[in-house]
C-alpha atoms as a PDB file:
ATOM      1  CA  UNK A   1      12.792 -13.960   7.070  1.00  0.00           C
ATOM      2  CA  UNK A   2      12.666 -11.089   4.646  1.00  0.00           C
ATOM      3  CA  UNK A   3      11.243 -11.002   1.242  1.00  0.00           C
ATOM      4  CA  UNK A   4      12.545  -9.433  -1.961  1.00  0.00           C
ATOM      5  CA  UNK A   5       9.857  -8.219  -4.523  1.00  0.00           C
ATOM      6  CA  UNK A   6      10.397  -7.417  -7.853  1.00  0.00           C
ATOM      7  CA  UNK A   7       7.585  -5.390  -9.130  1.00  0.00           C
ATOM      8  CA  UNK A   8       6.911  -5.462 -12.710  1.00  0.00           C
ATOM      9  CA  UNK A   9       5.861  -2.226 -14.455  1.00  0.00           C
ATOM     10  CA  UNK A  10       2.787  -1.084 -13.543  1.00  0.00           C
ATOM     11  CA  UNK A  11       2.618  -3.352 -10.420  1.00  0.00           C
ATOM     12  CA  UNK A  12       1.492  -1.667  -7.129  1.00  0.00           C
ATOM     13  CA  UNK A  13       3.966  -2.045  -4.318  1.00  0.00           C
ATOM     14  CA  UNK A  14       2.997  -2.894  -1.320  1.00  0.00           C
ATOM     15  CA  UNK A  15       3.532  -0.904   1.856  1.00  0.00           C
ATOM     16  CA  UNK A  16       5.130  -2.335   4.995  1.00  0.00           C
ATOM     17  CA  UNK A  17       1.920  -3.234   7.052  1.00  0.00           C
ATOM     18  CA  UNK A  18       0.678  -4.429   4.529  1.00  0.00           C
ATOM     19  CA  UNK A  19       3.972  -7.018   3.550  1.00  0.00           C
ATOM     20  CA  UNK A  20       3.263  -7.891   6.992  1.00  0.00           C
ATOM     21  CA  UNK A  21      -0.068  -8.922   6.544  1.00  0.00           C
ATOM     22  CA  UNK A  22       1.110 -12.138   4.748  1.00  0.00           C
ATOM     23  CA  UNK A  23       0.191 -15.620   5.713  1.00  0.00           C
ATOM     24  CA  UNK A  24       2.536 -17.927   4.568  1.00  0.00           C
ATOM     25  CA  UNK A  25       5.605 -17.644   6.292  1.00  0.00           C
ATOM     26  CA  UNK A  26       8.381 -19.629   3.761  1.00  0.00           C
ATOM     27  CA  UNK A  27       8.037 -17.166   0.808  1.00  0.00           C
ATOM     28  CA  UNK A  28      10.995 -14.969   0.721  1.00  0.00           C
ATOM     29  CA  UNK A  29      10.523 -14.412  -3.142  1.00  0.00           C
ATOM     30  CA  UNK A  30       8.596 -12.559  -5.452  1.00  0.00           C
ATOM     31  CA  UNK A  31       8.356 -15.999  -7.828  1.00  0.00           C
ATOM     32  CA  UNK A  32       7.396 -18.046  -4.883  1.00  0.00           C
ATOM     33  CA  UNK A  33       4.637 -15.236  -3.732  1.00  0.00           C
ATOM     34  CA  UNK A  34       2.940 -15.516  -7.588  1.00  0.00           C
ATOM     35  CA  UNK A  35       3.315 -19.340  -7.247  1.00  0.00           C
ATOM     36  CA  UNK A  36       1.131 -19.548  -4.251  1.00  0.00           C
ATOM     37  CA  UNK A  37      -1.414 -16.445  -5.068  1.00  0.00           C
ATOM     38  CA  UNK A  38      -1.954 -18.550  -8.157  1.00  0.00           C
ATOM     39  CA  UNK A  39      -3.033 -21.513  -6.356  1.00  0.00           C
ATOM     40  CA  UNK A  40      -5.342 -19.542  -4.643  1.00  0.00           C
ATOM     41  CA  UNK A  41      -6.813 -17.772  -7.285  1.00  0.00           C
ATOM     42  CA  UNK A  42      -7.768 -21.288  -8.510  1.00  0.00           C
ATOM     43  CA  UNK A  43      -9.624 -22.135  -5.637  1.00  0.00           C
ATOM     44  CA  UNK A  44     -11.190 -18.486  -6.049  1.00  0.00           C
ATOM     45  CA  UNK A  45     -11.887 -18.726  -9.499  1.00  0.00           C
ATOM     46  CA  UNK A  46     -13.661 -22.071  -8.431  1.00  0.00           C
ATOM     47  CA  UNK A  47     -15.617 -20.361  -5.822  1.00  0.00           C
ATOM     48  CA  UNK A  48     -17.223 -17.843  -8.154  1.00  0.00           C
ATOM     49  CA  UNK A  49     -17.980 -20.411 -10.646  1.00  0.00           C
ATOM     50  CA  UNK A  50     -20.256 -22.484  -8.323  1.00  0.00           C
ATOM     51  CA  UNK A  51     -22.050 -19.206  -7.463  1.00  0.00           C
ATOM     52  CA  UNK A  52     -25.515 -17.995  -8.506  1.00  0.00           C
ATOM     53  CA  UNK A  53     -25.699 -14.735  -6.843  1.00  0.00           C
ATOM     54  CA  UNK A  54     -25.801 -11.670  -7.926  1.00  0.00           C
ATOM     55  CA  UNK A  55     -22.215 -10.440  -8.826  1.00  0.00           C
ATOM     56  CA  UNK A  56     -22.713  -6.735  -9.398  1.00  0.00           C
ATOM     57  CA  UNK A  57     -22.673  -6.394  -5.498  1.00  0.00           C
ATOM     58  CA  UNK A  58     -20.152  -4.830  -3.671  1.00  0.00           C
ATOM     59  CA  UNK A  59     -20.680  -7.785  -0.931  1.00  0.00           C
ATOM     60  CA  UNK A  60     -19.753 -10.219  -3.863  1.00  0.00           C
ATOM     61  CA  UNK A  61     -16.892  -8.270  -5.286  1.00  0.00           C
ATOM     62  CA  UNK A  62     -15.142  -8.514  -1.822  1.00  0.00           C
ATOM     63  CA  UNK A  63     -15.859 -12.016  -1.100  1.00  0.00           C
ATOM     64  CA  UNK A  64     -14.492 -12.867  -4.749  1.00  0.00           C
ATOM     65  CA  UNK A  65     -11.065 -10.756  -3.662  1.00  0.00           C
ATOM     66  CA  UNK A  66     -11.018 -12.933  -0.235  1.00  0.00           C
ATOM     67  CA  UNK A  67     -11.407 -15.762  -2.412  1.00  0.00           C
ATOM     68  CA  UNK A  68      -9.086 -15.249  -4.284  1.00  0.00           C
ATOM     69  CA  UNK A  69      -6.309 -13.963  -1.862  1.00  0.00           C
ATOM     70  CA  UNK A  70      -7.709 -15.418   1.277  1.00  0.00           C
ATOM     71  CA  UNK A  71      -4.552 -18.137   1.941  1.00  0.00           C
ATOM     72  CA  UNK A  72      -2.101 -15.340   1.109  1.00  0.00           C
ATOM     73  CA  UNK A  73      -3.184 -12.062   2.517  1.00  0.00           C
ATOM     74  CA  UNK A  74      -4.724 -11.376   5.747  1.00  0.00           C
ATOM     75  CA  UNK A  75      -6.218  -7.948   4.302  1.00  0.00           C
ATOM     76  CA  UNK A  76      -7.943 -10.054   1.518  1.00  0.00           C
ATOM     77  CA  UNK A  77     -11.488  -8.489   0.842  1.00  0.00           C
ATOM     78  CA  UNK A  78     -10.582  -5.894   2.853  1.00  0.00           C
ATOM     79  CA  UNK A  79     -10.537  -1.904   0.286  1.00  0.00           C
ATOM     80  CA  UNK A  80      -7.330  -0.521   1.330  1.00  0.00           C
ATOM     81  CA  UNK A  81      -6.602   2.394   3.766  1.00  0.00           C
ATOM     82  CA  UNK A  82      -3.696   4.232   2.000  1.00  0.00           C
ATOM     83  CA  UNK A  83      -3.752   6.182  -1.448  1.00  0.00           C
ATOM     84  CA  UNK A  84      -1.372   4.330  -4.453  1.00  0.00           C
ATOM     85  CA  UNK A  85       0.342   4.730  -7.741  1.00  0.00           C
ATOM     86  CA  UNK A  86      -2.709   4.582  -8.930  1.00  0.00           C
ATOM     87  CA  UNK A  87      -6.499   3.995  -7.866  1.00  0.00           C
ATOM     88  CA  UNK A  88      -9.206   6.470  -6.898  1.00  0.00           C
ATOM     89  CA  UNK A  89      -8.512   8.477  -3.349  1.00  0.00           C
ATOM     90  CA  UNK A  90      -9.350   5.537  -1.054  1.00  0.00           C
ATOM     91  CA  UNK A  91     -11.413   7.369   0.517  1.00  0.00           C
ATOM     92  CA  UNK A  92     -13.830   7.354  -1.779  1.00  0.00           C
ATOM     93  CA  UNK A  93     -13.715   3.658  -2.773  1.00  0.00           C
ATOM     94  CA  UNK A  94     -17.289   2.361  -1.571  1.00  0.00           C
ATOM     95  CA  UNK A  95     -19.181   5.722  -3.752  1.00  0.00           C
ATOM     96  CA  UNK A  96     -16.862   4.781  -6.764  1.00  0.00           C
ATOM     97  CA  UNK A  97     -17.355   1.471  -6.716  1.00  0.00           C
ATOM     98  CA  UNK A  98     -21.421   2.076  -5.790  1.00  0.00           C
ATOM     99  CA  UNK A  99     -21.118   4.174  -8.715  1.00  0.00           C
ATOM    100  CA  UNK A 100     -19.270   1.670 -11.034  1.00  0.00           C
ATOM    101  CA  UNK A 101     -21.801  -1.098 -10.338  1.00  0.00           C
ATOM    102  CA  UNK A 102     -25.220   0.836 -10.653  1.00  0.00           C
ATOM    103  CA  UNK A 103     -23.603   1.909 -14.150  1.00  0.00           C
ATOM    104  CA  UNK A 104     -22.890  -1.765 -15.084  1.00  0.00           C
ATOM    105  CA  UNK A 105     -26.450  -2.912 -13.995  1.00  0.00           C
ATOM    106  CA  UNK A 106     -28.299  -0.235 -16.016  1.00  0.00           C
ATOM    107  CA  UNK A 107     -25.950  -1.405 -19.234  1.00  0.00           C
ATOM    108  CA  UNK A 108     -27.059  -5.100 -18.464  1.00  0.00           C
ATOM    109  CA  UNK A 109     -30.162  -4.697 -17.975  1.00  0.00           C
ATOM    110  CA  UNK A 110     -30.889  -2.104 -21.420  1.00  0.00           C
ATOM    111  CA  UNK A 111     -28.439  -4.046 -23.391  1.00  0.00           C
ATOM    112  CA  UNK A 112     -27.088  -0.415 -24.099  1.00  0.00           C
ATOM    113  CA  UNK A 113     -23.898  -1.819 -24.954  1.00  0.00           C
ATOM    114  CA  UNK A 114     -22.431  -5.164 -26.404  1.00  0.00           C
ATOM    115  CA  UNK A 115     -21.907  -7.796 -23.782  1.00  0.00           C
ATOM    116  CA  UNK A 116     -18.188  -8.480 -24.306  1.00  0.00           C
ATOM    117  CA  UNK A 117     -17.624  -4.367 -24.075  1.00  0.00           C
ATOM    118  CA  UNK A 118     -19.566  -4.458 -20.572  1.00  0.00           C
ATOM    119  CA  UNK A 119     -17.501  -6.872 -19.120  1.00  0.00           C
ATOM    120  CA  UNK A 120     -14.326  -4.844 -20.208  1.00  0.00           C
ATOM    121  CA  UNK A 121     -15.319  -1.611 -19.063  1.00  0.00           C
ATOM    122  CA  UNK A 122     -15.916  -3.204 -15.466  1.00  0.00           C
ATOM    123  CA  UNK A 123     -12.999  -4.404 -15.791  1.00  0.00           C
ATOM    124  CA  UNK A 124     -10.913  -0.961 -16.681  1.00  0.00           C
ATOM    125  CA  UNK A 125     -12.898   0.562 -13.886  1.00  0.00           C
ATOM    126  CA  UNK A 126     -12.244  -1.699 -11.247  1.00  0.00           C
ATOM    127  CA  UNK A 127      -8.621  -1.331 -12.365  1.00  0.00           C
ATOM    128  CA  UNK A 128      -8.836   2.868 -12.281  1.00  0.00           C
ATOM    129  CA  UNK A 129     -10.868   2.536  -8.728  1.00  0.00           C
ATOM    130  CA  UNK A 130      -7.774  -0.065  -7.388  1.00  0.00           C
ATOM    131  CA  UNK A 131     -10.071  -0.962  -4.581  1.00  0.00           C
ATOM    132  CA  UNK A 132      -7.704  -3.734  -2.692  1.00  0.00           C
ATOM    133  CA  UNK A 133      -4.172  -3.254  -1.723  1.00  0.00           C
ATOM    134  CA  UNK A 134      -3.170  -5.686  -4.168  1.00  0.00           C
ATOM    135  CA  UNK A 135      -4.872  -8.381  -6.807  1.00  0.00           C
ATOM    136  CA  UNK A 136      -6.328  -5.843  -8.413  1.00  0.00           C
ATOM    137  CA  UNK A 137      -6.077  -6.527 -12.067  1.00  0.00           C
ATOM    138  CA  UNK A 138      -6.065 -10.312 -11.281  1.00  0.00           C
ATOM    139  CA  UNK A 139      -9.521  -9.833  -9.653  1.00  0.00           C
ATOM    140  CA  UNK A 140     -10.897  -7.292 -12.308  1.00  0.00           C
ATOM    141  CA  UNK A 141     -10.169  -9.379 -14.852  1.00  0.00           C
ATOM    142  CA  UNK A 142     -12.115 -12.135 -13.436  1.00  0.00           C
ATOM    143  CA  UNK A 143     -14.832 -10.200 -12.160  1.00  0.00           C
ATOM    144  CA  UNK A 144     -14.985  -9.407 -16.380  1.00  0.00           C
ATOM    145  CA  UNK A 145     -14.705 -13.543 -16.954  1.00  0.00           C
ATOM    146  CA  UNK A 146     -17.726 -13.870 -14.875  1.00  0.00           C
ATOM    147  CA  UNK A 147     -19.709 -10.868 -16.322  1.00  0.00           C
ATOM    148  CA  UNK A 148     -18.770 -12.762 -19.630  1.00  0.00           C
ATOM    149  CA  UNK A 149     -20.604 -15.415 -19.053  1.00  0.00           C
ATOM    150  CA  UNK A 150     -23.450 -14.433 -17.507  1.00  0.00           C
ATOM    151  CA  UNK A 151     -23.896 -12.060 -20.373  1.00  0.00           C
ATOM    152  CA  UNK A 152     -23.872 -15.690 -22.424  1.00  0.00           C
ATOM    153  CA  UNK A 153     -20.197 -14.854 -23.706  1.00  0.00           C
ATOM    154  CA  UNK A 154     -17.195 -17.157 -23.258  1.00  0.00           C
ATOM    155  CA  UNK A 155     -14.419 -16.214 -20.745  1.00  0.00           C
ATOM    156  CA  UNK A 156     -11.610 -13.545 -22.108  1.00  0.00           C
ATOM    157  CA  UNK A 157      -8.146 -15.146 -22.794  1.00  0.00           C
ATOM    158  CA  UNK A 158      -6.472 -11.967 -21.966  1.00  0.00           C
ATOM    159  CA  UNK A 159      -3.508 -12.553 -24.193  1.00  0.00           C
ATOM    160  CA  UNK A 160      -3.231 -16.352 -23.697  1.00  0.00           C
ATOM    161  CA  UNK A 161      -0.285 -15.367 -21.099  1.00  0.00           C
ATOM    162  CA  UNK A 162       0.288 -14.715 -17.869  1.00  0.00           C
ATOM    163  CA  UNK A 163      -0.222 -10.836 -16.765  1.00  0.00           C
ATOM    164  CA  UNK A 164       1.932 -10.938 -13.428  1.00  0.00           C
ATOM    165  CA  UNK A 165       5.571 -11.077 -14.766  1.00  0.00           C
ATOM    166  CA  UNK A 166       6.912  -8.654 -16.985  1.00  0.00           C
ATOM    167  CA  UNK A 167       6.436 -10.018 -20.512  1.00  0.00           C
ATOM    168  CA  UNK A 168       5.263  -8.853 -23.931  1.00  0.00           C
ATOM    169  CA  UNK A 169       1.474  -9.675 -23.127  1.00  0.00           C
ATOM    170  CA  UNK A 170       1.971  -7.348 -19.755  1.00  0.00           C
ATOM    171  CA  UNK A 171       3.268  -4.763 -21.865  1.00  0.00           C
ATOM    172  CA  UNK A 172       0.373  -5.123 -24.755  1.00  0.00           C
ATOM    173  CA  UNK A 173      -2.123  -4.864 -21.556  1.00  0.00           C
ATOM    174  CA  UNK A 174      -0.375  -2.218 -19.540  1.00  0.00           C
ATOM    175  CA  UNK A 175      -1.159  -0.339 -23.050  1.00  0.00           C
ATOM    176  CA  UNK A 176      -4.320  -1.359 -23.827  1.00  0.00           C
ATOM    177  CA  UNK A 177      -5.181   0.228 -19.903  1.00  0.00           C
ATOM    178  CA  UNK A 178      -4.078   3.226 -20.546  1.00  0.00           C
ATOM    179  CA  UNK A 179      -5.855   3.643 -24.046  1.00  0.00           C
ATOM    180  CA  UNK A 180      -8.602   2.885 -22.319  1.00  0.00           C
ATOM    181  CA  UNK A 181      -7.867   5.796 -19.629  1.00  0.00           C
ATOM    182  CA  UNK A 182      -7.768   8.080 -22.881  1.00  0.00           C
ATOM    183  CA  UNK A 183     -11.113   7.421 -23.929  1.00  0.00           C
ATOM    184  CA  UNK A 184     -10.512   4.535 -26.265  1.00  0.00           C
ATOM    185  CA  UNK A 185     -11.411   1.331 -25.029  1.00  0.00           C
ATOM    186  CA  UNK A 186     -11.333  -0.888 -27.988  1.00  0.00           C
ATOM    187  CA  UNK A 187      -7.506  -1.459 -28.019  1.00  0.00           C
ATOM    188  CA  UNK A 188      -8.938  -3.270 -24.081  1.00  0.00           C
ATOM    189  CA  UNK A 189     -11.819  -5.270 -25.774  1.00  0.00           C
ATOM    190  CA  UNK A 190      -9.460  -6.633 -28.465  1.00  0.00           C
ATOM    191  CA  UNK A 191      -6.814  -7.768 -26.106  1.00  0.00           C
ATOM    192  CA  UNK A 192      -9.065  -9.529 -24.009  1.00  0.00           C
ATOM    193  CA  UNK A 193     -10.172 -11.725 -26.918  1.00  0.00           C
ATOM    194  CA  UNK A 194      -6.584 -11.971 -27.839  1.00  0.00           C
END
């Protein structure tokens, strides 16, 4: 059986080996594929709720992708192994991300910048670094959720929509990403607490 994605804008497309990598063997669709990488982001989301550990951990970050993508991918948690549309060379994923979370932990820990702005500039640079060969945004922005709260904040709504199909919201955040590439992140911080 063959399956027919249609990639919103700004979606990464995945590459043949790693189409092949998929578990479930009835989804032919790109609707059907959301469906059931939703249901497992549930059970992810879940998962990261129940934890105490320290999230700013590169161990963390890829057992929250696995998680997340675990039923549907068999590269889940795995940093790809082929450059993208976008996302740091992936060569150099491990230092950028090393880099990313020391720079998060020293803004935690001297409060050098408001909590809910923390969260969203791990979340921008988790997006720019594109670590996994998909998921990305979907596990930035919860990585941000779960910054959030234990910064004592409430979760982001992200535009009260859904980000994977092309919509208005997807649009608005597709935006707010790339303002945020310029320099300016509060159009970011706003939509998250749209």
């Amino acid at each position: 059986m063959s399956m027919r994605l249609d990639y919103p804008p700004g979606a990464t497309p995945l590459d043949a080996d790693e189409l092949s990598s998929l578990i479930p063997a009835h989804i032919t669709t790109q609707g059907e594929l959301n469906d059931w990488e939703q249901l497992n982001i549930v059970q992810g989301d879940g998962w990261a709720r129940r934890q105490r550990k320290n999230i700013l951990d590169e161990g963390f970050l890829r057992q929250l992708h696995k998680q997340m993508f675990g039923q549907t991918w068999r590269w889940a948690g795995a940093f790809r192994k082929s450059d993208k549309n976008i996302g740091v060379d992936w060569l150099t994923i491990g230092v950028e991300l090393k880099k990313l979370l020391d720079d998060v932990h020293h803004q935690v820990t001297h409060g050098s910048l408001a909590p809910d702005e923390i969260a969203v500039r791990l979340h921008h640079r988790l997006v720019a670094i594109h670590p996994f060969p998909n998921g990305n945004g979907r596990h930035a922005r919860l990585m941000a959720d779960l910054l959030a709260q234990r910064l004592g904040q409430s979760r982001f709504s992200w535009g009260s929509r859904s980000l994977v199909d092309a919509s208005d919201a997807r649009q608005r955040y597709i935006a707010a990403l790339q303002a945020a590439d310029a320099g300016n992140i509060a159009p970011l911080i706003a939509f998250a607490r749209s």
